[in-house]
C-alpha atoms as a PDB file:
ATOM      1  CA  UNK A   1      26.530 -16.893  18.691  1.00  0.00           C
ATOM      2  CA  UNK A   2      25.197 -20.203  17.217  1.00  0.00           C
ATOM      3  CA  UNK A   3      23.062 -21.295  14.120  1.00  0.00           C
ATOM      4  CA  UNK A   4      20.731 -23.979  14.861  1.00  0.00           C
ATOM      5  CA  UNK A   5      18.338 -26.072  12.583  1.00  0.00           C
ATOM      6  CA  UNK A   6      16.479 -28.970  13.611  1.00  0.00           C
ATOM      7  CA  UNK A   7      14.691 -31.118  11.084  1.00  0.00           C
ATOM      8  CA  UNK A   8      11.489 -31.469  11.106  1.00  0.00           C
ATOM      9  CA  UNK A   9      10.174 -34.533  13.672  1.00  0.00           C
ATOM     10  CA  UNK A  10      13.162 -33.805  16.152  1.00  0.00           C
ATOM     11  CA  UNK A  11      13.769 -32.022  19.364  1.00  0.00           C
ATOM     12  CA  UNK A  12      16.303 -30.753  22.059  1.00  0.00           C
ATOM     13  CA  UNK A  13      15.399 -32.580  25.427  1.00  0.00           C
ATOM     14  CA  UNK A  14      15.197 -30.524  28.638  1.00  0.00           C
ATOM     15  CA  UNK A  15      18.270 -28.890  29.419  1.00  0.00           C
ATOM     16  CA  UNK A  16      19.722 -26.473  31.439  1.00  0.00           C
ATOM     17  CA  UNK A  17      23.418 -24.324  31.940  1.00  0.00           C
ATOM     18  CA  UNK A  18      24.464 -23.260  34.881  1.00  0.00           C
ATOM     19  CA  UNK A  19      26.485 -20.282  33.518  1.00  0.00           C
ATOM     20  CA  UNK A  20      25.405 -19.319  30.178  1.00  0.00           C
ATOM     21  CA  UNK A  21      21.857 -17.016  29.550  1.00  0.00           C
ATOM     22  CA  UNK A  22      20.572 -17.488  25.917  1.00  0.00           C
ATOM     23  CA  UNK A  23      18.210 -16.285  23.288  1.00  0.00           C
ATOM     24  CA  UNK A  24      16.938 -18.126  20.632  1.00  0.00           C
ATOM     25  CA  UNK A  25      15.593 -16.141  17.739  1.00  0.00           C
ATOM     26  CA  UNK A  26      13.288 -18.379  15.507  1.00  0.00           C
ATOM     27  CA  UNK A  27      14.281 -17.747  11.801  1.00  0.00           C
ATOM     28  CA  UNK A  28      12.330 -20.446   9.863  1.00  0.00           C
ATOM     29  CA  UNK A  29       9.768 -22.780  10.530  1.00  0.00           C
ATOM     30  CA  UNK A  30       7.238 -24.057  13.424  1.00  0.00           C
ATOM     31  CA  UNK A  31       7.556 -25.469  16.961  1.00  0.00           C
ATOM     32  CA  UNK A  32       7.403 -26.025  20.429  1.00  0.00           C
ATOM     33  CA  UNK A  33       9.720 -24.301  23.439  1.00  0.00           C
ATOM     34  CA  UNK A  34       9.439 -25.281  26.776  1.00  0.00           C
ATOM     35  CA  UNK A  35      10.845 -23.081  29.239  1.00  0.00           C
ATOM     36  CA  UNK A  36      10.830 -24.254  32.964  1.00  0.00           C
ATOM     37  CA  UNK A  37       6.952 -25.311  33.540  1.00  0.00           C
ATOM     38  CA  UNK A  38       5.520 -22.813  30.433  1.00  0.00           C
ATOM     39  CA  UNK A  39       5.103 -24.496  27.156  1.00  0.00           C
ATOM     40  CA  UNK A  40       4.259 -21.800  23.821  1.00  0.00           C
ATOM     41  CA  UNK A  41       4.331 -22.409  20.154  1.00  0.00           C
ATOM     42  CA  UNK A  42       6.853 -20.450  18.442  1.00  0.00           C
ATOM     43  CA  UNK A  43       7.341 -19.286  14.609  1.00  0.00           C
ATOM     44  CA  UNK A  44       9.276 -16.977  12.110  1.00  0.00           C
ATOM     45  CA  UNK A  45      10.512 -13.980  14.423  1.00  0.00           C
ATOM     46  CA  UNK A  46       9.497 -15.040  17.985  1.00  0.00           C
ATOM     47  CA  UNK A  47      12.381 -14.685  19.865  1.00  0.00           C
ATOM     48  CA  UNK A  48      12.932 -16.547  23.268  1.00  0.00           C
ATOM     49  CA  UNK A  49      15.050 -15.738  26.380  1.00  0.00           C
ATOM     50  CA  UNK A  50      16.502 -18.712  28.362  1.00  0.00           C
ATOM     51  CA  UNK A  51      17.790 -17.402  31.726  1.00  0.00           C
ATOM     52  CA  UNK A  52      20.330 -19.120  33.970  1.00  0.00           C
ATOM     53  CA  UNK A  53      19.594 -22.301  35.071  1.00  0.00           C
ATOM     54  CA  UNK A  54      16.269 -22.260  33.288  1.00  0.00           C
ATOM     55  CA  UNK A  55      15.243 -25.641  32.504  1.00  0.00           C
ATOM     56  CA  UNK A  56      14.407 -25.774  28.551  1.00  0.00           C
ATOM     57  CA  UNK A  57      13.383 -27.753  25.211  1.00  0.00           C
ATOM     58  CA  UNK A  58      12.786 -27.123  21.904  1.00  0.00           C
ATOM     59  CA  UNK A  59      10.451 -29.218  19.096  1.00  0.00           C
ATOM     60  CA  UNK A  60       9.884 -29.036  15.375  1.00  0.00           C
ATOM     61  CA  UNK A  61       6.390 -29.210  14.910  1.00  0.00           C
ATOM     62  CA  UNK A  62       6.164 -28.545  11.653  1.00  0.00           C
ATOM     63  CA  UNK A  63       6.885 -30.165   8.121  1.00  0.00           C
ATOM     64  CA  UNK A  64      10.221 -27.887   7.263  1.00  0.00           C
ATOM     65  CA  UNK A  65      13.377 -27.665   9.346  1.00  0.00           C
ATOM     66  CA  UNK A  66      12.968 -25.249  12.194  1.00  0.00           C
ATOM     67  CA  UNK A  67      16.370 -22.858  12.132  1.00  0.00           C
ATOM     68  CA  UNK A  68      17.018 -20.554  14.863  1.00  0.00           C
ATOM     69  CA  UNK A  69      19.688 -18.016  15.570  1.00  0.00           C
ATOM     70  CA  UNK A  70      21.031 -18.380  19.172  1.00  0.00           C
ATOM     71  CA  UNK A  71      23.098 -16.173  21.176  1.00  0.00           C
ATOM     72  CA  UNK A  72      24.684 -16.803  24.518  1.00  0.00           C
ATOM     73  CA  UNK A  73      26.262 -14.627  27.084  1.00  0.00           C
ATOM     74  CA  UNK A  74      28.112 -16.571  29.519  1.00  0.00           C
ATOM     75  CA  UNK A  75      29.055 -15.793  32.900  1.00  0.00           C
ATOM     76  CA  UNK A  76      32.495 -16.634  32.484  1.00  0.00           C
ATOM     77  CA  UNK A  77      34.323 -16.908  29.798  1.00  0.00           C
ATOM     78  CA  UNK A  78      34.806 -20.418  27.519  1.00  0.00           C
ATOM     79  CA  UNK A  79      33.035 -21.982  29.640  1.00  0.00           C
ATOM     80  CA  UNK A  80      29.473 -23.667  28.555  1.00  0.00           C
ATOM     81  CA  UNK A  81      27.903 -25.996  31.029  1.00  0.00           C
ATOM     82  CA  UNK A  82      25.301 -28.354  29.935  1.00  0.00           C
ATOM     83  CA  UNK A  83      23.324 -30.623  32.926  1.00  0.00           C
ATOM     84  CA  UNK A  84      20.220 -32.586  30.634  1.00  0.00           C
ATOM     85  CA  UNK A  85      17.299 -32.868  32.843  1.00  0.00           C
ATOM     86  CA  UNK A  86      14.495 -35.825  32.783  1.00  0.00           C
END
């Protein structure tokens, strides 16, 4: 389980990991996800599922920070594997 907040103006660039399956649940603010070719505008109580290997971003498209809870479930454990894709 993670806490997240990006500030308003930034973004996580496409991503994926190999092992881990993740949902981000939006707690404050405005954005953007991207999730493989699928692009939706999220807000205050979307929640998102991230499957394995699933290609993803996120952007603050608002004025205010956008904070998110996130929780992971990897396949095995302690390990978190991150590959950034252009």
């Amino acid at each position: 389980m993670d806490h997240l907040l990006l500030p308003a103006g930034t973004s996580i660039g496409r991503h994926r990991h190999i092992g881990v399956e993740e949902v981000f649940y939006v707690i404050e603010g405005t954005g953007s996800a991207r999730i493989g070719e699928e692009a939706a505008d999220i807000q205050k109580g979307d929640a998102i599922p991230v499957l394995l290997n699933d290609v993803h971003s996120f952007e603050n498209t608002g004025a205010r920070d956008l904070e998110f809870l996130v929780v992971g479930i990897a396949r095995e454990k302690g390990r978190l594997d991150v590959e950034d894709v252009k």
